[in-house]
N, C-alpha and C. Protein backbone atom coordinates (compact mmCIF):
# COMPACT_ATOMS: atom_id res chain seq x y z
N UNK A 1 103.00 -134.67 -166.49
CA UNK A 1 101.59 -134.84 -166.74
C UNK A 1 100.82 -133.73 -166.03
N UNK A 2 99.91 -133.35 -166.52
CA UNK A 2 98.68 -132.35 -165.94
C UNK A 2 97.55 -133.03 -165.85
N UNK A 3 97.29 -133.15 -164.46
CA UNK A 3 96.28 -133.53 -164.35
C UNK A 3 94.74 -132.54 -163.48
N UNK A 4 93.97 -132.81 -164.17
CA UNK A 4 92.88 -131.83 -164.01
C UNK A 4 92.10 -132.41 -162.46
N UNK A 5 92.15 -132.79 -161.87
CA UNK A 5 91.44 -133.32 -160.65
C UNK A 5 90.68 -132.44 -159.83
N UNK A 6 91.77 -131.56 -159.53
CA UNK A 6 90.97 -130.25 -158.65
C UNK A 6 89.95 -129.78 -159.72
N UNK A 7 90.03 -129.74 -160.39
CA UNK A 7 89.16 -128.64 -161.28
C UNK A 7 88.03 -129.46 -160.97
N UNK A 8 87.08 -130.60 -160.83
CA UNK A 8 85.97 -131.44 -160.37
C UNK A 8 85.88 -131.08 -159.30
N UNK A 9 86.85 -131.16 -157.88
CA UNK A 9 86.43 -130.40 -156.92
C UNK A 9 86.25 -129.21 -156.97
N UNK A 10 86.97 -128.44 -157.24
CA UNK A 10 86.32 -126.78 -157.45
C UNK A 10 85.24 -126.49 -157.83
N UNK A 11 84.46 -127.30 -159.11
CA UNK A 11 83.60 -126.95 -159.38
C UNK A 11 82.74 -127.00 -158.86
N UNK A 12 82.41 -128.48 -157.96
CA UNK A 12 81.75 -129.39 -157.11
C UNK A 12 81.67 -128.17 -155.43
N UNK A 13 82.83 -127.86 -155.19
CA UNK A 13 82.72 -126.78 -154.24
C UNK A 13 81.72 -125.58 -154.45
N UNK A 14 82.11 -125.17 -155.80
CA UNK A 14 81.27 -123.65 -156.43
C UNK A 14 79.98 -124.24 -156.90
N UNK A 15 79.06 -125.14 -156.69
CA UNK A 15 77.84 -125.50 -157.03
C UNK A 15 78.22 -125.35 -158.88
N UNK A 16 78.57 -126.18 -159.41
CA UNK A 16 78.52 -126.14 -161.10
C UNK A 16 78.89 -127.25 -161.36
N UNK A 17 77.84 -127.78 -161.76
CA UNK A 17 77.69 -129.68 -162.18
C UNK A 17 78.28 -129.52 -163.84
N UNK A 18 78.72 -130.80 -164.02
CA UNK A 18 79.47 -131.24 -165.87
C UNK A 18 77.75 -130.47 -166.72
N UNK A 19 76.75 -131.24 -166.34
CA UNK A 19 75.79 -130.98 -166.77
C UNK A 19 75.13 -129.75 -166.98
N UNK A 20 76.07 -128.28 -165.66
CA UNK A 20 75.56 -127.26 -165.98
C UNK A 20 76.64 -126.51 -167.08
N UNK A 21 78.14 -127.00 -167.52
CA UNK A 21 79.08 -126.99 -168.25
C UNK A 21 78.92 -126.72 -169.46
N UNK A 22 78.31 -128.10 -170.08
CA UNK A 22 77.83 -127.57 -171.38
C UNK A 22 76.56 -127.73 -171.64
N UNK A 23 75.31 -127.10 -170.74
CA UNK A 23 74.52 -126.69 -171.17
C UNK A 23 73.95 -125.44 -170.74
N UNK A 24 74.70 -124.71 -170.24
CA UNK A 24 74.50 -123.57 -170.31
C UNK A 24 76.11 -122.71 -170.54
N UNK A 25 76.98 -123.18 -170.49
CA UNK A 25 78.73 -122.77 -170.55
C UNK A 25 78.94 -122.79 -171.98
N UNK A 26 78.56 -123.79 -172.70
CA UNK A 26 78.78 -124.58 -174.04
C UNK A 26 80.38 -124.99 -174.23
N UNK A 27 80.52 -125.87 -172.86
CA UNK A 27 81.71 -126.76 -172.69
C UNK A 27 81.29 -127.77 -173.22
N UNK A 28 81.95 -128.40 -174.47
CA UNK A 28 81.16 -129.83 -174.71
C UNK A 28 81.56 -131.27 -173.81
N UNK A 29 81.04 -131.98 -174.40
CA UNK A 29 80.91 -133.30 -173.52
C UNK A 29 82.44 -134.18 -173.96
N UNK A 30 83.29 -133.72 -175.00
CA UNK A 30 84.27 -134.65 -175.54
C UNK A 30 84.99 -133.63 -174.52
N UNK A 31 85.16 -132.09 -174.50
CA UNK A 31 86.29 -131.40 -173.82
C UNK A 31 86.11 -132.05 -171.97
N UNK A 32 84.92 -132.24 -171.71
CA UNK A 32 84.98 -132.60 -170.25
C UNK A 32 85.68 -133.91 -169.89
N UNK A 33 85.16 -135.34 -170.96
CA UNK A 33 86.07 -136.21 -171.42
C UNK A 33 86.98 -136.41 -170.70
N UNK A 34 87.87 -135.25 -172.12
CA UNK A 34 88.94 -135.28 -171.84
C UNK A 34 90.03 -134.58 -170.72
N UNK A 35 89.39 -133.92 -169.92
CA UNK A 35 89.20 -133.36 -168.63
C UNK A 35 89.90 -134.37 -167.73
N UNK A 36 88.36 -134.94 -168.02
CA UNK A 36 87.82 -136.68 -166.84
C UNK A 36 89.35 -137.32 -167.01
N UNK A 37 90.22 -137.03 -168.32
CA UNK A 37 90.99 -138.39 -168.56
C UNK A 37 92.58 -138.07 -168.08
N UNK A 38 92.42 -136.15 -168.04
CA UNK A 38 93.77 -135.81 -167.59
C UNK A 38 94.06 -136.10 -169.02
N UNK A 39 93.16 -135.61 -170.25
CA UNK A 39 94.47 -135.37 -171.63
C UNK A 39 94.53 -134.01 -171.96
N UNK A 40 94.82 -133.82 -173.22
CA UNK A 40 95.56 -132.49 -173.63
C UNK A 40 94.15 -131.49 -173.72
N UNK A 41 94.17 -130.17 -173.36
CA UNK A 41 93.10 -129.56 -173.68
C UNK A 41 93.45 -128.16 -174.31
N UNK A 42 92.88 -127.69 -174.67
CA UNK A 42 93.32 -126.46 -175.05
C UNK A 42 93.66 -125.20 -174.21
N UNK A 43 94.25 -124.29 -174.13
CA UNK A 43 94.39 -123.08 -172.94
C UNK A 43 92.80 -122.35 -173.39
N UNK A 44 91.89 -122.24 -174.29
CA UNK A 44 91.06 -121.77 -174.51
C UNK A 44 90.19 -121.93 -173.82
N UNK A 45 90.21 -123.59 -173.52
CA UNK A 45 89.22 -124.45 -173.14
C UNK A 45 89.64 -123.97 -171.41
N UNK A 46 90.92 -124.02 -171.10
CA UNK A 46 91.18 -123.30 -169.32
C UNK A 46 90.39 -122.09 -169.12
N UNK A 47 90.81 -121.35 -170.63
CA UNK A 47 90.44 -119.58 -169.74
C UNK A 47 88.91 -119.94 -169.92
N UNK A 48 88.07 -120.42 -170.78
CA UNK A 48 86.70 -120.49 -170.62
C UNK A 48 86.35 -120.78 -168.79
N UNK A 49 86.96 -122.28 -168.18
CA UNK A 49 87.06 -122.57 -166.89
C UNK A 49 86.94 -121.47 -166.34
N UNK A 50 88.37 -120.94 -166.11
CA UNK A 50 88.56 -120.43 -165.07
C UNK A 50 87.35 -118.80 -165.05
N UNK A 51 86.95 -118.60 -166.12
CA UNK A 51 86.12 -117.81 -166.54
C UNK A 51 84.83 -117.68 -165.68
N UNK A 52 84.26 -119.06 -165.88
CA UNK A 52 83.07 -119.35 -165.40
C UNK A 52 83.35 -119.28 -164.25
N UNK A 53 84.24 -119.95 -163.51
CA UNK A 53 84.74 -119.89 -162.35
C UNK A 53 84.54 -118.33 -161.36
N UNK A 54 85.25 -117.71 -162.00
CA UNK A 54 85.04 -115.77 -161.92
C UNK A 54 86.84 -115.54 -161.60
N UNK A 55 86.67 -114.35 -160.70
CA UNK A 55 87.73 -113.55 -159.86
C UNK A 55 88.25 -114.70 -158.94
N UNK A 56 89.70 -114.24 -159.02
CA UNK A 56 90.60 -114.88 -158.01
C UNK A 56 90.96 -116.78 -158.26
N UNK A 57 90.80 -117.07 -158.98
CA UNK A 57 90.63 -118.61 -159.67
C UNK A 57 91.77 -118.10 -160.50
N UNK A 58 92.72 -119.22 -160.35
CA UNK A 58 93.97 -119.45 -161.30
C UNK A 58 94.30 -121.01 -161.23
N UNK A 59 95.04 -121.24 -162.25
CA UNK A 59 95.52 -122.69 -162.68
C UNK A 59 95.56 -123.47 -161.46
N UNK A 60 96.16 -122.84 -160.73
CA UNK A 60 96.63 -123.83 -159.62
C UNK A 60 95.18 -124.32 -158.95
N UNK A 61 94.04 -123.44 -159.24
CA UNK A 61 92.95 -124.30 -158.48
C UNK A 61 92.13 -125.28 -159.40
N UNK A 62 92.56 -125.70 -160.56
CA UNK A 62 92.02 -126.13 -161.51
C UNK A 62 93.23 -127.59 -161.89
N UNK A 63 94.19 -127.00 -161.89
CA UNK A 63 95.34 -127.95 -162.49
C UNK A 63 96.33 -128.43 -161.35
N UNK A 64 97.04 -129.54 -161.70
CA UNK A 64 98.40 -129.99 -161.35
C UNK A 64 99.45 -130.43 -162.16
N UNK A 65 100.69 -130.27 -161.59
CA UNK A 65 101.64 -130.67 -162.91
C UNK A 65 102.17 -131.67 -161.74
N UNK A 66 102.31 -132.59 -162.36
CA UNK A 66 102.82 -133.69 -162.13
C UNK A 66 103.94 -134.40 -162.67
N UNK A 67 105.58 -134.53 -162.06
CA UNK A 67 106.55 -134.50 -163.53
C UNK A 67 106.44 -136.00 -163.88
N UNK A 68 106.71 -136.14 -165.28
CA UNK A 68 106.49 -137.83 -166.00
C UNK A 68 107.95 -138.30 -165.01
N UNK A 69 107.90 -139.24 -164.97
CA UNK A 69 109.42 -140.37 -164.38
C UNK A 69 110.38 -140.08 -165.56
N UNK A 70 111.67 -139.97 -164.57
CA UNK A 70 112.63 -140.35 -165.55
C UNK A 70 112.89 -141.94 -165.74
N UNK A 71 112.68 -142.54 -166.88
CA UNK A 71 113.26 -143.64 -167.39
C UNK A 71 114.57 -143.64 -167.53
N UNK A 72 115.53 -144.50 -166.97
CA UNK A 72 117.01 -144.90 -167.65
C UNK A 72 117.86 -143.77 -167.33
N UNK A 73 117.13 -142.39 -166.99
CA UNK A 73 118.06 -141.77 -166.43
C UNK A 73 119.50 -141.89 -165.58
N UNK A 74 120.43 -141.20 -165.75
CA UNK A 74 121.59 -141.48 -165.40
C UNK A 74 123.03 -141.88 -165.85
């Protein structure tokens, strides 16, 4: 699983509210969503992020991978 968590703090660190996202970014409100929910987003929708973000910002300050459980494994 990937989950987006840091990316709320980062932003929250760099002064850039959801609200300044998509209305002045034109991040919409379903992509933040789905952000909020840790679902699938597009890499488009990252490099826009990390974009706004600027220099020196990479995945790792935005994302986590988290591995799913193995079930029944073994």
């Amino acid at each position: 699983m990937i989950k987006f968590d840091k990316l709320f703090e980062t932003l929250k660190e760099n002064g850039i509210s959801q609200y300044r996202l998509y209305t002045y970014y034109g991040i919409s409100r379903s992509q933040i969503h789905r952000l909020k929910s840790n679902q699938s987003v597009t890499t488009h929708t990252l490099d826009i992020l990390l974009n706004i973000l600027g220099e020196g910002f990479t995945l790792d300050d935005i994302a986590e991978f988290i591995p799913d459980p193995m079930e029944n494994a073994g």
